[in-house]
PDB file of N, CA and C in Angstrom:
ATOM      1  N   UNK A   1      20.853 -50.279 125.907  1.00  0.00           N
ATOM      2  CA  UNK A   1      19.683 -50.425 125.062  1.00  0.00           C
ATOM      3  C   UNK A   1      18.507 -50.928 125.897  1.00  0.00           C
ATOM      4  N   UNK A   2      17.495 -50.260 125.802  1.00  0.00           N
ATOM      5  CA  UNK A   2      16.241 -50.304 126.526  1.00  0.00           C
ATOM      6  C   UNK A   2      15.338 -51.545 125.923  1.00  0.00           C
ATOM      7  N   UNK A   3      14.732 -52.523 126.476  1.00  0.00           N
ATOM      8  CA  UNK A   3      14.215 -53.623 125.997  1.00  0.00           C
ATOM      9  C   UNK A   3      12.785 -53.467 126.202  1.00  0.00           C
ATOM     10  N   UNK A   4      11.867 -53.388 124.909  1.00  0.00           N
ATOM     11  CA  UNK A   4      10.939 -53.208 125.149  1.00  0.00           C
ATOM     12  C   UNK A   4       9.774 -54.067 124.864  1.00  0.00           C
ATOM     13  N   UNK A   5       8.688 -54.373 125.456  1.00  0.00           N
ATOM     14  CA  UNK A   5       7.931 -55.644 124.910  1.00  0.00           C
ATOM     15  C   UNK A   5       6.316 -55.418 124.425  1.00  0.00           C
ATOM     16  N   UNK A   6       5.712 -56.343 123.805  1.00  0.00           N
ATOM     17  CA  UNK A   6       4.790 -55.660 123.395  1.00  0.00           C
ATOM     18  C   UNK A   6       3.900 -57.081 123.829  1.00  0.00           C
ATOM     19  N   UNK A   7       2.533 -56.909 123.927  1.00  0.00           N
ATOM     20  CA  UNK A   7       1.960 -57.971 124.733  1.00  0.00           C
ATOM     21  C   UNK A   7       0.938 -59.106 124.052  1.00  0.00           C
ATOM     22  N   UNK A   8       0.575 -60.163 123.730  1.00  0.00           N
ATOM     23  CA  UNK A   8      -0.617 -60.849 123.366  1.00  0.00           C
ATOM     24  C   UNK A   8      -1.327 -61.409 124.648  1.00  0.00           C
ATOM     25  N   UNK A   9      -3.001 -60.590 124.701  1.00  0.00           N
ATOM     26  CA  UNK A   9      -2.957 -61.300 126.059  1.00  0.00           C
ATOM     27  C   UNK A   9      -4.361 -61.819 126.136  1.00  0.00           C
ATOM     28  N   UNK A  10      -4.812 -62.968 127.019  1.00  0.00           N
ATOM     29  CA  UNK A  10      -6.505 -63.642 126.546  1.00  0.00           C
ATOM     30  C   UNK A  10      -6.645 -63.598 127.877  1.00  0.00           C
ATOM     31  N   UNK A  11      -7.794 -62.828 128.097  1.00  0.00           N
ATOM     32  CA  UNK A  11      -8.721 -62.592 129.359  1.00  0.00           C
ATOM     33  C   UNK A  11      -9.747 -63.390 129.503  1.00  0.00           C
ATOM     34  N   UNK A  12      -9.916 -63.812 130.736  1.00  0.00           N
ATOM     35  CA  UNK A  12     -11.414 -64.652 130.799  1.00  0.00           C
ATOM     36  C   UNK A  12     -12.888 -63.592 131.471  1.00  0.00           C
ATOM     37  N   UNK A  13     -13.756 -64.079 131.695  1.00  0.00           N
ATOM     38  CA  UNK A  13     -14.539 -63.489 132.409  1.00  0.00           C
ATOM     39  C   UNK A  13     -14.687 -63.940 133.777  1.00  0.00           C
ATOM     40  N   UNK A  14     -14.654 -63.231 134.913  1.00  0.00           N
ATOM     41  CA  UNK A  14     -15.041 -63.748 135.862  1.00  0.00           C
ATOM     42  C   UNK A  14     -16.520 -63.749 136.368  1.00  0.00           C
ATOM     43  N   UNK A  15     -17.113 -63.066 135.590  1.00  0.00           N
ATOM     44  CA  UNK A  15     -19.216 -62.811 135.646  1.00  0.00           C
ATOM     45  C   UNK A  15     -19.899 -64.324 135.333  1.00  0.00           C
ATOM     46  N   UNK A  16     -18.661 -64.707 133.651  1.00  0.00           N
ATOM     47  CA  UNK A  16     -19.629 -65.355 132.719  1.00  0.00           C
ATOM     48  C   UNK A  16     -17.842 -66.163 132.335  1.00  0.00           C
ATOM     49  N   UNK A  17     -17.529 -67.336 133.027  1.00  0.00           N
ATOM     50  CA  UNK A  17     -16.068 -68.107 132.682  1.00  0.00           C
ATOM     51  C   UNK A  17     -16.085 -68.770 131.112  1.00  0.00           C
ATOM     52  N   UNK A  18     -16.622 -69.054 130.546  1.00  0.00           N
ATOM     53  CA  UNK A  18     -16.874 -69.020 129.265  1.00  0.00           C
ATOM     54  C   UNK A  18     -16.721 -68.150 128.035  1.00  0.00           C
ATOM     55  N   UNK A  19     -17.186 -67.079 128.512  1.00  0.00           N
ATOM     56  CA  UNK A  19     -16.627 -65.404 127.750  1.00  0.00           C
ATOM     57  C   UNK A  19     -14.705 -65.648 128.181  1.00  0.00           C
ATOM     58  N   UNK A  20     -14.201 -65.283 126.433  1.00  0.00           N
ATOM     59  CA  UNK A  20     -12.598 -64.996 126.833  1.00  0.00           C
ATOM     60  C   UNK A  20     -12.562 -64.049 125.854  1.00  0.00           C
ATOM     61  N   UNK A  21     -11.430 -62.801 125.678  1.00  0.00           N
ATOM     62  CA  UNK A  21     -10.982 -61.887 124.774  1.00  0.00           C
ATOM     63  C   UNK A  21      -9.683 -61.748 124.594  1.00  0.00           C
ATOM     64  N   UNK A  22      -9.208 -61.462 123.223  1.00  0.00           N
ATOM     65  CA  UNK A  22      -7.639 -61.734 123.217  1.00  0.00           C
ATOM     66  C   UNK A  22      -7.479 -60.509 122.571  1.00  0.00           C
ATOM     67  N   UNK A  23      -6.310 -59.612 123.219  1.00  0.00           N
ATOM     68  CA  UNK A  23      -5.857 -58.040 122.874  1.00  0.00           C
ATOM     69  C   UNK A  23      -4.664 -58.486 122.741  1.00  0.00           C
ATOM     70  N   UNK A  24      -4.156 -56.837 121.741  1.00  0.00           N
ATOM     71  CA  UNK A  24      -2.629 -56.628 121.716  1.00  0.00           C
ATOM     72  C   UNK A  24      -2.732 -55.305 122.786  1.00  0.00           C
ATOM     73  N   UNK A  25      -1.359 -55.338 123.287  1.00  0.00           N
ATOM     74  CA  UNK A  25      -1.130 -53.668 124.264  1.00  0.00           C
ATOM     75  C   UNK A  25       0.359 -53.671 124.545  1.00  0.00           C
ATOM     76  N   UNK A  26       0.780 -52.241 124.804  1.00  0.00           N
ATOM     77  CA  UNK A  26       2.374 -52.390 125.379  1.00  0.00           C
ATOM     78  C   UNK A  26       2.051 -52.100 126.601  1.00  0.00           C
ATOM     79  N   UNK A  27       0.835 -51.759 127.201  1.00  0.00           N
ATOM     80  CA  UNK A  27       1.282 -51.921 128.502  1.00  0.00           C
ATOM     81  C   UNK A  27       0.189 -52.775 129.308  1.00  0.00           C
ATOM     82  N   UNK A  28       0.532 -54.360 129.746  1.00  0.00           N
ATOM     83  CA  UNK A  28      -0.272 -54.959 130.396  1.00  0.00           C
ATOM     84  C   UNK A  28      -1.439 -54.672 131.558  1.00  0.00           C
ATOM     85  N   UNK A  29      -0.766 -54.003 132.148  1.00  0.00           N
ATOM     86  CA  UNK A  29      -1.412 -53.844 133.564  1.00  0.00           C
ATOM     87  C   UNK A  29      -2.475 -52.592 133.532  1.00  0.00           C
ATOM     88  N   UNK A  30      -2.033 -51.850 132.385  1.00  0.00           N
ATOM     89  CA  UNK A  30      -2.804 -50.350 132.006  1.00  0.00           C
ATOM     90  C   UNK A  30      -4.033 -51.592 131.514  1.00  0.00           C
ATOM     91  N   UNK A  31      -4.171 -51.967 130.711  1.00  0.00           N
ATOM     92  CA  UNK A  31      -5.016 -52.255 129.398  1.00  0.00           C
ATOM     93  C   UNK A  31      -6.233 -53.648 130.529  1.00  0.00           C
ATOM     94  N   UNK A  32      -5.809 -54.229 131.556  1.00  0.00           N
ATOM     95  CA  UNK A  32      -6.633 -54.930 132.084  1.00  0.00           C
ATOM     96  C   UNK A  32      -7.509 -53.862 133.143  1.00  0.00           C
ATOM     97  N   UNK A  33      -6.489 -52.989 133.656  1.00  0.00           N
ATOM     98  CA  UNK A  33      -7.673 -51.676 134.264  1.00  0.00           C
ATOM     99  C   UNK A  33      -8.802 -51.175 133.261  1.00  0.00           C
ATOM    100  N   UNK A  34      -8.391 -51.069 132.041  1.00  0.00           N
ATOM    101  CA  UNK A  34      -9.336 -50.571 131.321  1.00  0.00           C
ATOM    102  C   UNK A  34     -10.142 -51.229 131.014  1.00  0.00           C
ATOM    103  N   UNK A  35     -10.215 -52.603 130.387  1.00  0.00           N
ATOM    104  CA  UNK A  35     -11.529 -53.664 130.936  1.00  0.00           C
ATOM    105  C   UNK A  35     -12.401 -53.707 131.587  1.00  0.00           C
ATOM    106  N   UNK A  36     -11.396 -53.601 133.367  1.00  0.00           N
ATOM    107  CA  UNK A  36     -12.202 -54.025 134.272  1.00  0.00           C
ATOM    108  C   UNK A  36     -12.911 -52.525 134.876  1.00  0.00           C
ATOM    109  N   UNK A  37     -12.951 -51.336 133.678  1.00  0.00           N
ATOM    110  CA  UNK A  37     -13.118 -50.007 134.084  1.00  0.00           C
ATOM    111  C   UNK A  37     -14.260 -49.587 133.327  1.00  0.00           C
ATOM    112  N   UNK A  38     -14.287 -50.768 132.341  1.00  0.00           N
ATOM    113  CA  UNK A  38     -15.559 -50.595 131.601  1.00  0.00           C
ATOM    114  C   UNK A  38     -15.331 -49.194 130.268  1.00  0.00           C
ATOM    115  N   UNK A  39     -14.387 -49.234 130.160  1.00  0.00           N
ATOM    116  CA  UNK A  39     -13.657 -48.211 128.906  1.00  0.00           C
ATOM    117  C   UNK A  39     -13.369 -49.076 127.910  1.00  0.00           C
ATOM    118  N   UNK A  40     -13.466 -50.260 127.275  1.00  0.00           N
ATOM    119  CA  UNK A  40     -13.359 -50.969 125.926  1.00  0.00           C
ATOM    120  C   UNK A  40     -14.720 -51.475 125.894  1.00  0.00           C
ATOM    121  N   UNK A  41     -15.454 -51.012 125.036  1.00  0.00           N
ATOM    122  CA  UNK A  41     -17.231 -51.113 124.722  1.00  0.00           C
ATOM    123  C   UNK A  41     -17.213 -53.009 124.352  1.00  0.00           C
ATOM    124  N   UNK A  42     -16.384 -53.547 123.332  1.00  0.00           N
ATOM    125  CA  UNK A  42     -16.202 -55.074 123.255  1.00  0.00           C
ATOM    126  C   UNK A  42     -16.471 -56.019 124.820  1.00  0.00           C
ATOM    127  N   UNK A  43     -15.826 -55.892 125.703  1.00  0.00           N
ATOM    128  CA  UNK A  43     -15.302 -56.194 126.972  1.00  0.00           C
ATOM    129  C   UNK A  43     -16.790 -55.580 128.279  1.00  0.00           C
ATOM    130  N   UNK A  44     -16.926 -54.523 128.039  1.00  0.00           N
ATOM    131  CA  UNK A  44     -17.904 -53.741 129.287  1.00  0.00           C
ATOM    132  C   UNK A  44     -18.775 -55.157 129.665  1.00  0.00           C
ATOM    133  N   UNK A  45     -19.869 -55.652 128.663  1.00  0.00           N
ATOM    134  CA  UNK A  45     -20.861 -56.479 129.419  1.00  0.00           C
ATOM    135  C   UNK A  45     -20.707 -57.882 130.266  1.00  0.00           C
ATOM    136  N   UNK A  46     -18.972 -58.418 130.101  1.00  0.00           N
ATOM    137  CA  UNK A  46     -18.925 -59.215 130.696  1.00  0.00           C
ATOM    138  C   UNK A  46     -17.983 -59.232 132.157  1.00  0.00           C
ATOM    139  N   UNK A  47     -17.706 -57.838 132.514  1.00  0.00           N
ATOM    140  CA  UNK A  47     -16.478 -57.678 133.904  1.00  0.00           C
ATOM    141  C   UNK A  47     -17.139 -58.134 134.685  1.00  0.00           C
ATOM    142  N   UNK A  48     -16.218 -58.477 135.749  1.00  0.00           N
ATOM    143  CA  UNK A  48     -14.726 -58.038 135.744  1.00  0.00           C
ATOM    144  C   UNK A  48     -14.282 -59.395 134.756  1.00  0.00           C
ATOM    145  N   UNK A  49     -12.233 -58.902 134.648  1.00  0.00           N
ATOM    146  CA  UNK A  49     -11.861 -60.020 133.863  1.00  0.00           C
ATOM    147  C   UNK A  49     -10.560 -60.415 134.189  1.00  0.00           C
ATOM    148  N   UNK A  50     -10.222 -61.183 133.715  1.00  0.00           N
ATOM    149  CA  UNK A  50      -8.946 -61.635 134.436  1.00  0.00           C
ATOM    150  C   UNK A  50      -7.741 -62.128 133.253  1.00  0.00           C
ATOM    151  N   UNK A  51      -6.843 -61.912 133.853  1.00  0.00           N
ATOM    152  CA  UNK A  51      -5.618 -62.677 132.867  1.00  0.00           C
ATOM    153  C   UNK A  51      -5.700 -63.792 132.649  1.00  0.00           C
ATOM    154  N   UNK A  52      -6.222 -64.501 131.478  1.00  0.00           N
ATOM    155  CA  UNK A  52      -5.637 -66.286 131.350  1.00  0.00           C
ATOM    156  C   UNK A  52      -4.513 -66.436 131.029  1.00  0.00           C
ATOM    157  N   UNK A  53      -3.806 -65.790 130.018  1.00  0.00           N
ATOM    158  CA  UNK A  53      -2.495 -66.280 129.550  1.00  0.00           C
ATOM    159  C   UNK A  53      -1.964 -64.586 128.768  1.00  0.00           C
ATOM    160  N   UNK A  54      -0.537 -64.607 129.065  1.00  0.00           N
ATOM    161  CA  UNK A  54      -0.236 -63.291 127.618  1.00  0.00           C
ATOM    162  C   UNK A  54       1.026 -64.257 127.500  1.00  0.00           C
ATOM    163  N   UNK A  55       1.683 -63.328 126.218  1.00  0.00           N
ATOM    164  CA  UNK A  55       2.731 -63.662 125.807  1.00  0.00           C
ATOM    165  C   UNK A  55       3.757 -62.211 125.534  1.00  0.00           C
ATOM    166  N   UNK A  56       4.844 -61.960 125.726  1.00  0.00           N
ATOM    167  CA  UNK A  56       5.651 -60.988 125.379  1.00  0.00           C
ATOM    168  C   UNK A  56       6.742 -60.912 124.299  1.00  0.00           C
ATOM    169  N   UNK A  57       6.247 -60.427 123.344  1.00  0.00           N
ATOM    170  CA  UNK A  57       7.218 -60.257 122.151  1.00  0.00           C
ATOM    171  C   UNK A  57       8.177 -58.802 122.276  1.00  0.00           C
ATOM    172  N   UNK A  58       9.283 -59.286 121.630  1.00  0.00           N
ATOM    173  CA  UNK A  58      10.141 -57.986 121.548  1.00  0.00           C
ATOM    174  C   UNK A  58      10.150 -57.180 120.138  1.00  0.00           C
ATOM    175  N   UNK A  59       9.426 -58.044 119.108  1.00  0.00           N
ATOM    176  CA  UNK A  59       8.980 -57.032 117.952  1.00  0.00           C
ATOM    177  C   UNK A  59       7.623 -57.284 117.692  1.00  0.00           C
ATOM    178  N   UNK A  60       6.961 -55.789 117.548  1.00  0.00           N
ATOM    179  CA  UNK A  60       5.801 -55.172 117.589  1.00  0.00           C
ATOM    180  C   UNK A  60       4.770 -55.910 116.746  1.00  0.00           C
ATOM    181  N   UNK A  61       5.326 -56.345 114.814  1.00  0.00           N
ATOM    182  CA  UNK A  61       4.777 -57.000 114.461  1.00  0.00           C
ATOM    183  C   UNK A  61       4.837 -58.469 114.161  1.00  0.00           C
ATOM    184  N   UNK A  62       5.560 -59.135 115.057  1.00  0.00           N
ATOM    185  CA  UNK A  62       5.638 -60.440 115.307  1.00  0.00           C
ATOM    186  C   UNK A  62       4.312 -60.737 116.109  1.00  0.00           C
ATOM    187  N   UNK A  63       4.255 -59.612 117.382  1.00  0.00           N
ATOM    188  CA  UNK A  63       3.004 -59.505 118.520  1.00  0.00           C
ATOM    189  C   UNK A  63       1.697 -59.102 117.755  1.00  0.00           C
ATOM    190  N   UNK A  64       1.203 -58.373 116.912  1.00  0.00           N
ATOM    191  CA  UNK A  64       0.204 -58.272 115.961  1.00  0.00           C
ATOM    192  C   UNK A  64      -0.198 -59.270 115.035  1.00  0.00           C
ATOM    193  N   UNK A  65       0.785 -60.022 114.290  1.00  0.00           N
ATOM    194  CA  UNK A  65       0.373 -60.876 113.831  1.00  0.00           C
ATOM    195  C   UNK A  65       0.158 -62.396 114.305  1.00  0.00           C
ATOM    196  N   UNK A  66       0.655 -62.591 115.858  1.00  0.00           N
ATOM    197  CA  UNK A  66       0.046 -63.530 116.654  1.00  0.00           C
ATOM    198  C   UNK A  66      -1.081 -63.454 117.412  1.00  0.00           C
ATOM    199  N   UNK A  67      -1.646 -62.504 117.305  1.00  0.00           N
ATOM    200  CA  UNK A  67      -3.095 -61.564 117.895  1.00  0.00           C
ATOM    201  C   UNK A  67      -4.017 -61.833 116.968  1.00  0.00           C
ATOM    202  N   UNK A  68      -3.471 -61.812 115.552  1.00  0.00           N
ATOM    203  CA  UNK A  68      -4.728 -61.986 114.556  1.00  0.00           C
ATOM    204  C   UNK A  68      -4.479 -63.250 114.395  1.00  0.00           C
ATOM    205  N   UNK A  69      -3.562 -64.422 114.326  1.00  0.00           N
ATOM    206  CA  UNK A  69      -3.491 -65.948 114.448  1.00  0.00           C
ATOM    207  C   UNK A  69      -4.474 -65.747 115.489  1.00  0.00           C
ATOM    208  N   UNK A  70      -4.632 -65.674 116.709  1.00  0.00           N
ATOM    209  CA  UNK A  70      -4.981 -66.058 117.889  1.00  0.00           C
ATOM    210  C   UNK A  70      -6.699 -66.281 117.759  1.00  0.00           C
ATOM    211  N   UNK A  71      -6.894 -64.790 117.122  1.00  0.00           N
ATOM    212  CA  UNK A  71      -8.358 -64.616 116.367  1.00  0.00           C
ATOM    213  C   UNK A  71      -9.098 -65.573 115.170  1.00  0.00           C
ATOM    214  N   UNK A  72      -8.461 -65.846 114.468  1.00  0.00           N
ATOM    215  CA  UNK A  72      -8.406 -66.856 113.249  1.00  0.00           C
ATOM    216  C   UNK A  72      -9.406 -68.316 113.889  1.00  0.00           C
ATOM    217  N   UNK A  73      -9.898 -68.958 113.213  1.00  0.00           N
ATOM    218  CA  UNK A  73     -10.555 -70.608 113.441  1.00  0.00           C
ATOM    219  C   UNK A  73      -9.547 -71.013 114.092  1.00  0.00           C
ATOM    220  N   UNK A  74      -7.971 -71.371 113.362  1.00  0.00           N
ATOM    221  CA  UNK A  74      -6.945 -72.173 113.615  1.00  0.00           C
ATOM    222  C   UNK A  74      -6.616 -71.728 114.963  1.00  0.00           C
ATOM    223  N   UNK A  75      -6.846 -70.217 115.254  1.00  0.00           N
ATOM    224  CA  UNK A  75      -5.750 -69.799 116.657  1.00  0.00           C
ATOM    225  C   UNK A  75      -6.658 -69.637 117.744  1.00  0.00           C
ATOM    226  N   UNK A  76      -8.086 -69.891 117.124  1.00  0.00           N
ATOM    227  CA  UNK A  76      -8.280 -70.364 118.631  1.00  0.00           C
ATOM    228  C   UNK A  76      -8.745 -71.582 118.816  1.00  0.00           C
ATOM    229  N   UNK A  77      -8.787 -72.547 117.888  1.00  0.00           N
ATOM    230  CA  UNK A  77      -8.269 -73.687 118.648  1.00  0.00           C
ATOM    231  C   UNK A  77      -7.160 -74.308 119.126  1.00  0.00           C
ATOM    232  N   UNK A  78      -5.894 -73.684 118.472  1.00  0.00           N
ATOM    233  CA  UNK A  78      -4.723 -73.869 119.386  1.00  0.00           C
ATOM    234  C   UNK A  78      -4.352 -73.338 120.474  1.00  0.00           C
ATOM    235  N   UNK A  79      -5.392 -72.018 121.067  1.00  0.00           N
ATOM    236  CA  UNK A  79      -5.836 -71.623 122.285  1.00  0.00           C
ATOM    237  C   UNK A  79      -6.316 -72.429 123.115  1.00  0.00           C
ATOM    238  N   UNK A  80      -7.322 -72.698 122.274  1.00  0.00           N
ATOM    239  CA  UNK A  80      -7.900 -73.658 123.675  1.00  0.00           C
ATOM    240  C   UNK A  80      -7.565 -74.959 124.247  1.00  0.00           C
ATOM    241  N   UNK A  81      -6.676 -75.068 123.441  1.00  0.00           N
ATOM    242  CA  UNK A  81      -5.594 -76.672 123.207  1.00  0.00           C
ATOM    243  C   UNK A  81      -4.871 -76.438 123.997  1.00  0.00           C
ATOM    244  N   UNK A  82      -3.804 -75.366 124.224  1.00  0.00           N
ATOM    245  CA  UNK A  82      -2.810 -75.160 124.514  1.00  0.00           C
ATOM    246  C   UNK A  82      -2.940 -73.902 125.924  1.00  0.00           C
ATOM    247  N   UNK A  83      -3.664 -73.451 126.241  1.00  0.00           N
ATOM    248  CA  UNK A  83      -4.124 -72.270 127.018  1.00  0.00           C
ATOM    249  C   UNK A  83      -5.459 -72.630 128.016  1.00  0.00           C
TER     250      UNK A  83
END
Protein backbone atom coordinates (compact mmCIF):
# COMPACT_ATOMS: atom_id res chain seq x y z
CA UNK A 1 0.00 0.00 0.00
CA UNK A 2 1.30 3.26 -1.31
CA UNK A 3 1.38 6.09 1.40
CA UNK A 4 0.36 9.16 0.32
CA UNK A 5 0.52 12.71 1.88
CA UNK A 6 -1.06 15.78 1.37
CA UNK A 7 0.62 19.09 2.55
CA UNK A 8 -0.23 22.36 4.86
CA UNK A 9 2.42 24.68 4.14
CA UNK A 10 3.25 28.70 5.32
CA UNK A 11 5.73 30.50 3.19
CA UNK A 12 7.46 33.61 4.14
CA UNK A 13 8.71 36.28 1.90
CA UNK A 14 12.13 36.76 1.33
CA UNK A 15 11.60 40.54 -0.61
CA UNK A 16 9.22 41.68 2.27
CA UNK A 17 9.84 38.96 5.81
CA UNK A 18 6.65 40.06 7.14
CA UNK A 19 4.46 38.90 4.09
CA UNK A 20 3.61 34.93 4.95
CA UNK A 21 1.02 32.60 2.84
CA UNK A 22 -0.43 29.37 3.89
CA UNK A 23 -1.44 26.69 0.93
CA UNK A 24 -2.75 23.23 0.68
CA UNK A 25 -0.79 20.95 -2.23
CA UNK A 26 0.15 17.21 -2.74
CA UNK A 27 3.09 18.07 -4.10
CA UNK A 28 5.49 20.32 -2.01
CA UNK A 29 8.34 21.06 -4.00
CA UNK A 30 6.08 21.52 -7.35
CA UNK A 31 3.83 24.21 -5.61
CA UNK A 32 6.94 26.41 -4.04
CA UNK A 33 8.40 26.51 -7.82
CA UNK A 34 5.25 27.89 -8.72
CA UNK A 35 5.41 30.83 -6.29
CA UNK A 36 8.73 31.50 -6.79
CA UNK A 37 7.72 31.33 -10.79
CA UNK A 38 5.33 33.89 -10.38
CA UNK A 39 2.27 31.49 -11.59
CA UNK A 40 -0.09 31.99 -8.32
CA UNK A 41 -1.36 35.79 -8.96
CA UNK A 42 -1.98 35.88 -4.65
CA UNK A 43 1.91 35.22 -4.10
CA UNK A 44 3.61 37.03 -7.56
CA UNK A 45 4.19 40.60 -5.78
CA UNK A 46 6.04 39.43 -2.94
CA UNK A 47 8.96 36.59 -4.39
CA UNK A 48 10.89 34.95 -3.96
CA UNK A 49 9.53 32.75 -0.96
CA UNK A 50 10.50 30.35 1.21
CA UNK A 51 9.28 27.45 3.38
CA UNK A 52 8.51 28.45 7.09
CA UNK A 53 6.84 25.46 8.26
CA UNK A 54 4.43 22.54 6.42
CA UNK A 55 2.82 19.82 7.91
CA UNK A 56 1.96 16.31 6.23
CA UNK A 57 -1.29 14.67 6.60
CA UNK A 58 -2.24 11.27 5.34
CA UNK A 59 -5.99 12.22 4.85
CA UNK A 60 -6.82 14.80 2.34
CA UNK A 61 -9.55 16.34 4.42
CA UNK A 62 -8.01 16.40 7.72
CA UNK A 63 -5.13 18.62 5.51
CA UNK A 64 -7.97 21.05 4.12
CA UNK A 65 -9.54 21.62 7.05
CA UNK A 66 -6.26 22.57 8.91
CA UNK A 67 -5.53 25.06 5.98
CA UNK A 68 -8.77 26.82 6.62
CA UNK A 69 -8.05 26.67 10.70
CA UNK A 70 -4.71 28.06 9.73
CA UNK A 71 -6.59 30.97 7.79
CA UNK A 72 -9.20 31.68 10.51
CA UNK A 73 -8.34 34.73 13.45
CA UNK A 74 -7.74 31.66 15.84
CA UNK A 75 -5.19 29.81 13.30
CA UNK A 76 -3.23 32.36 12.78
CA UNK A 77 -2.55 33.22 15.92
CA UNK A 78 -1.68 29.83 16.87
CA UNK A 79 0.68 30.25 13.88
CA UNK A 80 2.38 32.75 14.99
CA UNK A 81 2.59 31.32 18.53
CA UNK A 82 3.66 28.21 17.57
CA UNK A 83 5.50 28.67 14.00
Amino acid sequence: MDTYFYFVYMLESLSNPGKHYTGFTENLTDRLRQHNDGECPHTTKYRPWQIKTYLAFSDRQQALDFENYIKSHSGRAFAKKHF
